[in-house]
C-alpha atoms as a PDB file:
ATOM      1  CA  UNK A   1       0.000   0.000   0.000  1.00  0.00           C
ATOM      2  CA  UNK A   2       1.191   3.749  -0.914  1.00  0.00           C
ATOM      3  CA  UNK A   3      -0.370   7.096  -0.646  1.00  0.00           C
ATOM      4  CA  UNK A   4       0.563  10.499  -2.196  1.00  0.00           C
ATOM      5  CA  UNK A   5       0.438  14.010   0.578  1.00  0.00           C
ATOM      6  CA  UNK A   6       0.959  16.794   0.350  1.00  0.00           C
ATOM      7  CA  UNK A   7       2.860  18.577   2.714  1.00  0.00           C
ATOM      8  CA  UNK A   8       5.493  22.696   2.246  1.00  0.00           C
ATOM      9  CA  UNK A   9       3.888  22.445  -1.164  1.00  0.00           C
ATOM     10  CA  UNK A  10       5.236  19.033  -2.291  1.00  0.00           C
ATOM     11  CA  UNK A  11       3.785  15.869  -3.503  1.00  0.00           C
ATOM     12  CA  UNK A  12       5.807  12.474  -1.468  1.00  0.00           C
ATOM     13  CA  UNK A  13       4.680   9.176  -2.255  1.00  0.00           C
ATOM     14  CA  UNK A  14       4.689   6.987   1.522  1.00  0.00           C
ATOM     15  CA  UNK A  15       4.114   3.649   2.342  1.00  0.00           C
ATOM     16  CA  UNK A  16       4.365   1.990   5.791  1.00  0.00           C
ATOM     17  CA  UNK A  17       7.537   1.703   7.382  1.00  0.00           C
ATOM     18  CA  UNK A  18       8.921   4.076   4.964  1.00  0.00           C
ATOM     19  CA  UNK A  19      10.536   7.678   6.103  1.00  0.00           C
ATOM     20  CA  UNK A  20      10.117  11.232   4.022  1.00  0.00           C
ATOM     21  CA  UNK A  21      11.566  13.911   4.475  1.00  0.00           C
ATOM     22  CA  UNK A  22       9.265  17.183   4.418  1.00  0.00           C
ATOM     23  CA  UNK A  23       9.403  20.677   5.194  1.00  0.00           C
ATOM     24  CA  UNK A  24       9.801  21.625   8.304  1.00  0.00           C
ATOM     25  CA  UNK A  25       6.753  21.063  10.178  1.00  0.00           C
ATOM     26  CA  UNK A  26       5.856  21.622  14.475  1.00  0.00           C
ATOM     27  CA  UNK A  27       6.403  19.058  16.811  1.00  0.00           C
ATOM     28  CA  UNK A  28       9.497  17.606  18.905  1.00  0.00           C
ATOM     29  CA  UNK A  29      11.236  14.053  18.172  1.00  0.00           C
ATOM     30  CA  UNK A  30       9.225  10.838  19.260  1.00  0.00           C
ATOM     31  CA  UNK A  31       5.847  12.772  18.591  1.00  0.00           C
ATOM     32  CA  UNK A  32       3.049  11.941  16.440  1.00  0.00           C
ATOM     33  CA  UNK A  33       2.361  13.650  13.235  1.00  0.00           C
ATOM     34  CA  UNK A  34      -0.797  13.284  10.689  1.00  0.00           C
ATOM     35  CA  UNK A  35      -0.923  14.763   7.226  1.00  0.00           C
ATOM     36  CA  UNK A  36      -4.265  14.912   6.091  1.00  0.00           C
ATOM     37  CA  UNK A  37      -3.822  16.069   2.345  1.00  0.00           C
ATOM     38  CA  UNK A  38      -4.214  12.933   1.232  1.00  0.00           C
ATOM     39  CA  UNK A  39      -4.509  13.065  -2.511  1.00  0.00           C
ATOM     40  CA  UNK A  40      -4.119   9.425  -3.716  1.00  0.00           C
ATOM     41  CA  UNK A  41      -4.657   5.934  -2.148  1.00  0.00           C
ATOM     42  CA  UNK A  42      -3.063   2.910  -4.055  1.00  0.00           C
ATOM     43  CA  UNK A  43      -2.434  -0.816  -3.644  1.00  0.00           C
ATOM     44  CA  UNK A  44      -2.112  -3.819  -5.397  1.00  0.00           C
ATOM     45  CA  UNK A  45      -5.306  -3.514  -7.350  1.00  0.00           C
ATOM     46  CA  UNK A  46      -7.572  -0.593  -6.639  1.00  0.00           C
ATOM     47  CA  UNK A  47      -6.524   2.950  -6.809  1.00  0.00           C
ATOM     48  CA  UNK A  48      -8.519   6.072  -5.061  1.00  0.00           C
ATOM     49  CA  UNK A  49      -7.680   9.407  -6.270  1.00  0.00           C
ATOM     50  CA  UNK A  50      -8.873  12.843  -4.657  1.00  0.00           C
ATOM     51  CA  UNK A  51      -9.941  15.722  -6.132  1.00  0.00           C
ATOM     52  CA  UNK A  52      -8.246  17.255  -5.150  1.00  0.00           C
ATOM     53  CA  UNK A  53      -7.980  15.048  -1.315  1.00  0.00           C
ATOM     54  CA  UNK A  54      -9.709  12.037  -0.159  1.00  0.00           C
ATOM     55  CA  UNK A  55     -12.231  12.619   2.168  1.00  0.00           C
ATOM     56  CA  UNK A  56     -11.096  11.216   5.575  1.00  0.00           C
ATOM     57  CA  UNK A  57      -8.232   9.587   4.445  1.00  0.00           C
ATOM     58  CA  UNK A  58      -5.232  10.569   6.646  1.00  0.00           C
ATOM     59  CA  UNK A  59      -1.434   9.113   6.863  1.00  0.00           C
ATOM     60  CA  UNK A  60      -0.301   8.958  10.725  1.00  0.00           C
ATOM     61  CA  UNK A  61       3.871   9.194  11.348  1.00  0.00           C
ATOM     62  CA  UNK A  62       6.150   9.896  14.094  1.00  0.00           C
ATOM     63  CA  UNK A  63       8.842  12.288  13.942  1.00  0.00           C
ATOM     64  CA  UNK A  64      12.638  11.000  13.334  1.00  0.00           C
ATOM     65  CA  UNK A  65      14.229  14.302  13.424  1.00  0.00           C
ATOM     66  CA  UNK A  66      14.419  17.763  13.456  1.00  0.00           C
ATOM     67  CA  UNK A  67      17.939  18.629  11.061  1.00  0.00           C
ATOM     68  CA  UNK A  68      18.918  20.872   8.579  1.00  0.00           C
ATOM     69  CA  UNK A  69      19.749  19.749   5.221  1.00  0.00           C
ATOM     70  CA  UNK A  70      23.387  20.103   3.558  1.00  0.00           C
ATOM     71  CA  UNK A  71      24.420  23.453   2.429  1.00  0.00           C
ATOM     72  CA  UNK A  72      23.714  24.682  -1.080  1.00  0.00           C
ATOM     73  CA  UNK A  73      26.377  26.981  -2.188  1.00  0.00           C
ATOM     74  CA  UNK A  74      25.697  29.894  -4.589  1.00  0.00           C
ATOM     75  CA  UNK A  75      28.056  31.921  -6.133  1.00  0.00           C
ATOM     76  CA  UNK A  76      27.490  35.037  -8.837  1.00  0.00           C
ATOM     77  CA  UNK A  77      29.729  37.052 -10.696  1.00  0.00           C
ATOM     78  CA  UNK A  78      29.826  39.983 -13.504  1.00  0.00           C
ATOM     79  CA  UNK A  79      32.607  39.800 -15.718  1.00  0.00           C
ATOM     80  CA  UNK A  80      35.258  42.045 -16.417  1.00  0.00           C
ATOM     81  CA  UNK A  81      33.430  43.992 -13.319  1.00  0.00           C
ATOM     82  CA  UNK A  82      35.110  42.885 -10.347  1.00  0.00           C
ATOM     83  CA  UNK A  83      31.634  41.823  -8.504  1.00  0.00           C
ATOM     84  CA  UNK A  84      31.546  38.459  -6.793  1.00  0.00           C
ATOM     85  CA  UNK A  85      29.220  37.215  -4.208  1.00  0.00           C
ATOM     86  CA  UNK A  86      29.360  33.887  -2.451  1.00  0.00           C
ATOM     87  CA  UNK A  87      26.308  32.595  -0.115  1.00  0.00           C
ATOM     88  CA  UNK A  88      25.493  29.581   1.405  1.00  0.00           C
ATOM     89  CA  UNK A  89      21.606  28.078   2.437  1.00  0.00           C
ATOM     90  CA  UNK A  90      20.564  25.168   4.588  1.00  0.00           C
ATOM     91  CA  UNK A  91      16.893  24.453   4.349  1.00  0.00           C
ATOM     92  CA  UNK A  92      15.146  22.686   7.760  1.00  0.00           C
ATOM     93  CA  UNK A  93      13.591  19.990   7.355  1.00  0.00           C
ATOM     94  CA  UNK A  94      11.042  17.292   8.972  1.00  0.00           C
ATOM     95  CA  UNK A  95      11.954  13.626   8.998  1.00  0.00           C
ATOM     96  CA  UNK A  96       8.993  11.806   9.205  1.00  0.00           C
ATOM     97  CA  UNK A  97       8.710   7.928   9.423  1.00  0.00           C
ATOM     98  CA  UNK A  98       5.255   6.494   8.465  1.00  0.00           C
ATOM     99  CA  UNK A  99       3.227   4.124  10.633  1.00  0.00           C
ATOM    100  CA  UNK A 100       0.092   4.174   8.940  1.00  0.00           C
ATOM    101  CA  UNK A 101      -1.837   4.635   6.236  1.00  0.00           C
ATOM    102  CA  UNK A 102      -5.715   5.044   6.592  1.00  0.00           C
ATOM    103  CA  UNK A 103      -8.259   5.339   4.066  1.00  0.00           C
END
């Protein structure tokens, strides 16, 4: 069984047992977490798609971590101009790892 969410404005495909990493969502490590845009329900056979959610359908996880991804480096320049800038970003993120799928 699988299930597409939603969750910082990205699809993830889940399945039990699995772990995602999201954006950065509230709660501390070891608690429970439950995304509820749901937009598609699939296993072996039958699939259940949303429009745009399911209706009660619901994907229950605990929290792994709280971390910050690696840092993305950026660097610009002009040419023949003598500008240069050099900036670094590390984007938090959510690890999430799923118990259950319901729906």
């Amino acid at each position: 069984m699988y299930a597409v969410v939603r969750s910082g404005g990205k699809q993830y495909r889940v399945s039990p047992g699995g772990s995602v990493r999201v954006e950065r969502l509230v709660g501390e490590v070891g608690s429970s977490v439950a995304l509820s845009d749901v937009l598609m329900i699939g296993d072996g056979e039958s699939v259940k798609i949303g429009t745009p959610t399911l209706a009660g359908a619901r994907v229950t996880g605990t929290i792994v971590a709280q971390d910050r991804a690696a840092k993305v480096m950026t660097f610009k320049q002009k040419r023949r101009k003598g500008y240069r800038r050099k900036y670094g970003h590390r984007q938090n993120y959510t690890e999430i790892r799923v118990d259950q799928i319901q729906g």
